[in-house]
N, C-alpha and C. Protein backbone atom coordinates (compact mmCIF):
# COMPACT_ATOMS: atom_id res chain seq x y z
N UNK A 1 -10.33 -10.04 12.89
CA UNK A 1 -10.26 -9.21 11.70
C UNK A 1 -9.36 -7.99 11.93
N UNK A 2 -9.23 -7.37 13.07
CA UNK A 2 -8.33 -6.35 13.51
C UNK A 2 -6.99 -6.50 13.03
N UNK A 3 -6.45 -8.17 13.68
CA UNK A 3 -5.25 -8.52 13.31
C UNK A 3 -4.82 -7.96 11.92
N UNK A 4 -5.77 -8.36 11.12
CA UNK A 4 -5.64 -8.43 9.44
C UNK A 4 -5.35 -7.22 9.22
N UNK A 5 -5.80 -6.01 9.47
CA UNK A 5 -5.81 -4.51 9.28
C UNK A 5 -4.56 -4.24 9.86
N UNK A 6 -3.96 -4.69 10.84
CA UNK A 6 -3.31 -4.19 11.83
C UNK A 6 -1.72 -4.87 10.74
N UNK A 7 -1.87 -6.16 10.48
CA UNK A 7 -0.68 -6.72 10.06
C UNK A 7 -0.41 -5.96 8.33
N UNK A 8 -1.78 -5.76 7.87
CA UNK A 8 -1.76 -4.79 6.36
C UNK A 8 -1.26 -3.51 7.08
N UNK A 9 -1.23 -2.96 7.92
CA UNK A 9 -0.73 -1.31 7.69
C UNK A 9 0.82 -1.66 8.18
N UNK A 10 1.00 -2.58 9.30
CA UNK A 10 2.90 -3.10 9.21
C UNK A 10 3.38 -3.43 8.33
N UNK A 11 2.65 -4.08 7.30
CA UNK A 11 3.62 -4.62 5.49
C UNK A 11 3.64 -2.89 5.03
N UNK A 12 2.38 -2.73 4.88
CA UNK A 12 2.39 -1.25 4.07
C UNK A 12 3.62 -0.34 4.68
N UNK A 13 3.49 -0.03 5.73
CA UNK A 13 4.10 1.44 6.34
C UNK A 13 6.24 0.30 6.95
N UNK A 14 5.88 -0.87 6.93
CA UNK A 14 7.45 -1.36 6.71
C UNK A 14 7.97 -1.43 5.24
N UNK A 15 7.00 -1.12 4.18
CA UNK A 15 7.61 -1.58 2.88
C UNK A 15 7.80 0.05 2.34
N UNK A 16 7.96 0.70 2.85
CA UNK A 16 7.49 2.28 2.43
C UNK A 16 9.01 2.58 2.58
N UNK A 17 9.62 2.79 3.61
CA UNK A 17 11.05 2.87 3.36
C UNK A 17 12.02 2.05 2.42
N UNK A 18 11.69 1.10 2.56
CA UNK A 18 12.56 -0.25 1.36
C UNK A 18 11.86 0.44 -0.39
N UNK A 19 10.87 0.56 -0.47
CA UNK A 19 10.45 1.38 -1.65
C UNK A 19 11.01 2.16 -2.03
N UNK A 20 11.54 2.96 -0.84
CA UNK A 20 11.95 4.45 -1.26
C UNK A 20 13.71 4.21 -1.67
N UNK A 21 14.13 3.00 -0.50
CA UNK A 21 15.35 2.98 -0.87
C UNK A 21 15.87 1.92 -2.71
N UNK A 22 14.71 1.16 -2.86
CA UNK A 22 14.93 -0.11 -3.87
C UNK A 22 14.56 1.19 -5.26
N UNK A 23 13.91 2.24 -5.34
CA UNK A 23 14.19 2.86 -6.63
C UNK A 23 15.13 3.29 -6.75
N UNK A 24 16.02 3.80 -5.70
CA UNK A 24 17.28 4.51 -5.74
C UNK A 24 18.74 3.55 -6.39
N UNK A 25 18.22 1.97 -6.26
CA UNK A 25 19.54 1.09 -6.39
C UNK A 25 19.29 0.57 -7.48
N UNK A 26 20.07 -0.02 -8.66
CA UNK A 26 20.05 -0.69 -9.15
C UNK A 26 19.61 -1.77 -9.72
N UNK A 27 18.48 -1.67 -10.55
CA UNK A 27 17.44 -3.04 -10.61
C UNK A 27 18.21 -4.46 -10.78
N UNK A 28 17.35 -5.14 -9.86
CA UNK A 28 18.22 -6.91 -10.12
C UNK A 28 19.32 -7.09 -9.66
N UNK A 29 19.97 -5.07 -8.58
CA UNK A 29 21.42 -5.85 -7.55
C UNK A 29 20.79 -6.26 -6.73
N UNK A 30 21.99 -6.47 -6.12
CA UNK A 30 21.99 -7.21 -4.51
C UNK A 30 21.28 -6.36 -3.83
N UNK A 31 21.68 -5.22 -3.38
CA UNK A 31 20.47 -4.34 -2.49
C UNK A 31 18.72 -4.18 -3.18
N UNK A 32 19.02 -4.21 -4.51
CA UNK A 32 17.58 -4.33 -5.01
C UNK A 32 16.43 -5.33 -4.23
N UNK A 33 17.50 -6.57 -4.61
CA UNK A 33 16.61 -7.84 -3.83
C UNK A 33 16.26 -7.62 -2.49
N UNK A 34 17.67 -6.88 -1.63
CA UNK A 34 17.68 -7.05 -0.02
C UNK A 34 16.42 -5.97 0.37
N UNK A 35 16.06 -4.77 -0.58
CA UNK A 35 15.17 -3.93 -0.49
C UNK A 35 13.68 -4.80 -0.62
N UNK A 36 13.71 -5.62 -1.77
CA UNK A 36 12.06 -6.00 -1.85
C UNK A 36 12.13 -7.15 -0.74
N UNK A 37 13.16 -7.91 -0.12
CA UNK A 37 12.63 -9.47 0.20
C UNK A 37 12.86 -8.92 1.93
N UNK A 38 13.63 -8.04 2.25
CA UNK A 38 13.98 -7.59 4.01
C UNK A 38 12.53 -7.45 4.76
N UNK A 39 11.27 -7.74 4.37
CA UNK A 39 10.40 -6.98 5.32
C UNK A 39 9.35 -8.15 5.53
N UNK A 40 9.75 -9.47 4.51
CA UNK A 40 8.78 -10.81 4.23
C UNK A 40 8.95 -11.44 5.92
N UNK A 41 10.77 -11.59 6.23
CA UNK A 41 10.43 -12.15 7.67
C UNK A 41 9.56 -11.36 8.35
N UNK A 42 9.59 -9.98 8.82
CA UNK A 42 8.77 -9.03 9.40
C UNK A 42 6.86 -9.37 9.77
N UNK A 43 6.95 -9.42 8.21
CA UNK A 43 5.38 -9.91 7.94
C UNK A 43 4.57 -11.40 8.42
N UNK A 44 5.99 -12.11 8.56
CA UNK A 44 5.24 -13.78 8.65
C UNK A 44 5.79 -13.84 10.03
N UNK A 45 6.61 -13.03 10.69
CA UNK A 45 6.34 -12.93 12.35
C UNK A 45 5.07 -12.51 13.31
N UNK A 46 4.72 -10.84 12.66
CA UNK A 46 3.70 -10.70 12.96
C UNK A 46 2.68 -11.65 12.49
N UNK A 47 2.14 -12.16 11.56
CA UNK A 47 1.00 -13.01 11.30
C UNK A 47 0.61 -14.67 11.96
N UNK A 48 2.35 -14.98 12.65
CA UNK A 48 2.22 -16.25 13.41
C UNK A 48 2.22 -15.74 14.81
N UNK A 49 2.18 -14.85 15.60
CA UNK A 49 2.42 -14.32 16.47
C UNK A 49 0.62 -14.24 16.61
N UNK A 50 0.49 -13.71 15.70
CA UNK A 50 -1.00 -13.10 15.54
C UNK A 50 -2.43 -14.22 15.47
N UNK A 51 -1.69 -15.41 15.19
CA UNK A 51 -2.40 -16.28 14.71
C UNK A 51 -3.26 -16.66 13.53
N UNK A 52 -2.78 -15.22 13.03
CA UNK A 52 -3.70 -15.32 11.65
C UNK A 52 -3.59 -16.53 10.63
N UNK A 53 -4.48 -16.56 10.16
CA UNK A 53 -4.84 -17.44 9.03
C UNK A 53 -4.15 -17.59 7.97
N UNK A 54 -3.71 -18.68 7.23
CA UNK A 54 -2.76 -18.36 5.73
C UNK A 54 -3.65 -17.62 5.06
N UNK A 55 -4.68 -17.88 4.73
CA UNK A 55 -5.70 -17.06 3.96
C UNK A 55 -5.76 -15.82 3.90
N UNK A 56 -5.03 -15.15 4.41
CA UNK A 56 -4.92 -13.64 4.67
C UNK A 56 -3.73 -13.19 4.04
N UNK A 57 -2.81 -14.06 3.37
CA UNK A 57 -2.02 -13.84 3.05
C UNK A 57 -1.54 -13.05 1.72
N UNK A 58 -2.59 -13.15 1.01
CA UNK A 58 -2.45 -11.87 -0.34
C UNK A 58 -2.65 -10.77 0.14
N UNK A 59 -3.70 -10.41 1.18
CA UNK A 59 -3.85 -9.02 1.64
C UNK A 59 -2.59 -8.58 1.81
N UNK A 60 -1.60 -9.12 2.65
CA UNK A 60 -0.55 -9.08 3.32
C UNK A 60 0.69 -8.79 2.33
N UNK A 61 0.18 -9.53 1.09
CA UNK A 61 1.05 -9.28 0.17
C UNK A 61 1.02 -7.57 -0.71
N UNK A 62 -0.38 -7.60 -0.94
CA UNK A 62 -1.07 -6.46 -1.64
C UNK A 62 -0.53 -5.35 -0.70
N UNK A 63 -0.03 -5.27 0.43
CA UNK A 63 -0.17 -4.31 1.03
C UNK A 63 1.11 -3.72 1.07
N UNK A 64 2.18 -5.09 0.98
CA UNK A 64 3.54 -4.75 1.24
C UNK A 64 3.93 -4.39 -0.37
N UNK A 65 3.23 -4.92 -1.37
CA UNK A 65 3.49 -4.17 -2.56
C UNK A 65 2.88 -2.68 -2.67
N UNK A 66 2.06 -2.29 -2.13
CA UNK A 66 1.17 -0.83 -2.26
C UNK A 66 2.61 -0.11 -1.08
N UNK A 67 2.72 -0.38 -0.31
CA UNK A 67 4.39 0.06 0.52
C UNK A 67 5.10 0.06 -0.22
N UNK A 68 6.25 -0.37 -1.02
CA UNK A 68 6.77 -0.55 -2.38
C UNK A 68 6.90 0.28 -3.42
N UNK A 69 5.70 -0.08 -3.64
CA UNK A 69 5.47 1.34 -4.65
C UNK A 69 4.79 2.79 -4.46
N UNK A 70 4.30 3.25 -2.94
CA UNK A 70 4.30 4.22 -2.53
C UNK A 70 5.72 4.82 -2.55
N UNK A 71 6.45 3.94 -1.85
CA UNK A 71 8.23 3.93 -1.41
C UNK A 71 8.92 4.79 -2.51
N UNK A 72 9.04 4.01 -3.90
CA UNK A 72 9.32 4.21 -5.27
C UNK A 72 8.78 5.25 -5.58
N UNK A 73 7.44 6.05 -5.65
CA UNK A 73 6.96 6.87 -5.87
C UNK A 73 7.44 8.05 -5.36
N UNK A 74 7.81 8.25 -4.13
CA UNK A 74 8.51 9.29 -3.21
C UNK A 74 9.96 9.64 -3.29
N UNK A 75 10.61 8.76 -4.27
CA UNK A 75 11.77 9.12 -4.63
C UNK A 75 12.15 10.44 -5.59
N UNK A 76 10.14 10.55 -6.26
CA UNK A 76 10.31 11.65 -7.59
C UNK A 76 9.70 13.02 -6.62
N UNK A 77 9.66 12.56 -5.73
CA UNK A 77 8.79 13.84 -4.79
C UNK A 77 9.85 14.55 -4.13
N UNK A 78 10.99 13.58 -3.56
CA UNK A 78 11.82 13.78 -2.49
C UNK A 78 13.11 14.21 -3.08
């Protein structure tokens, strides 16, 4: 169960920069996409590495979207 926590705060705190950079670009360019989809290999390394379960895999998702849109959010702060 550690794994699980451990691989949710790497989606979260890897999707936090790409957030910050994907509000700044252009919705639906090329860097838009390279901002939301750059951090999916990241995530399904750690989780086969990890051995985790597919089943864990919305967390994983939920988390790298809550990164995302923290990311996006900090653009109106920053």
């Amino acid at each position: 169960m550690m794994n699980v926590v451990l691989i949710a705060l790497l989606a979260f705190a890897v999707n936090v920069p790409f957030g910050y950079l994907r509000s700044k670009s252009v919705k639906f360019s090329f860097h838009w996409f390279l901002y939301v989809h750059i951090s999916i290999p990241v995530i399904i390394g750690a989780r086969l590495l990890s051995h985790t379960d597919y089943r864990f895999i919305p967390v994983f998702i939920l988390a790298a979207l809550a990164g995302q849109y923290l990311g996006g959010r900090l653009e109106v702060y920053l």
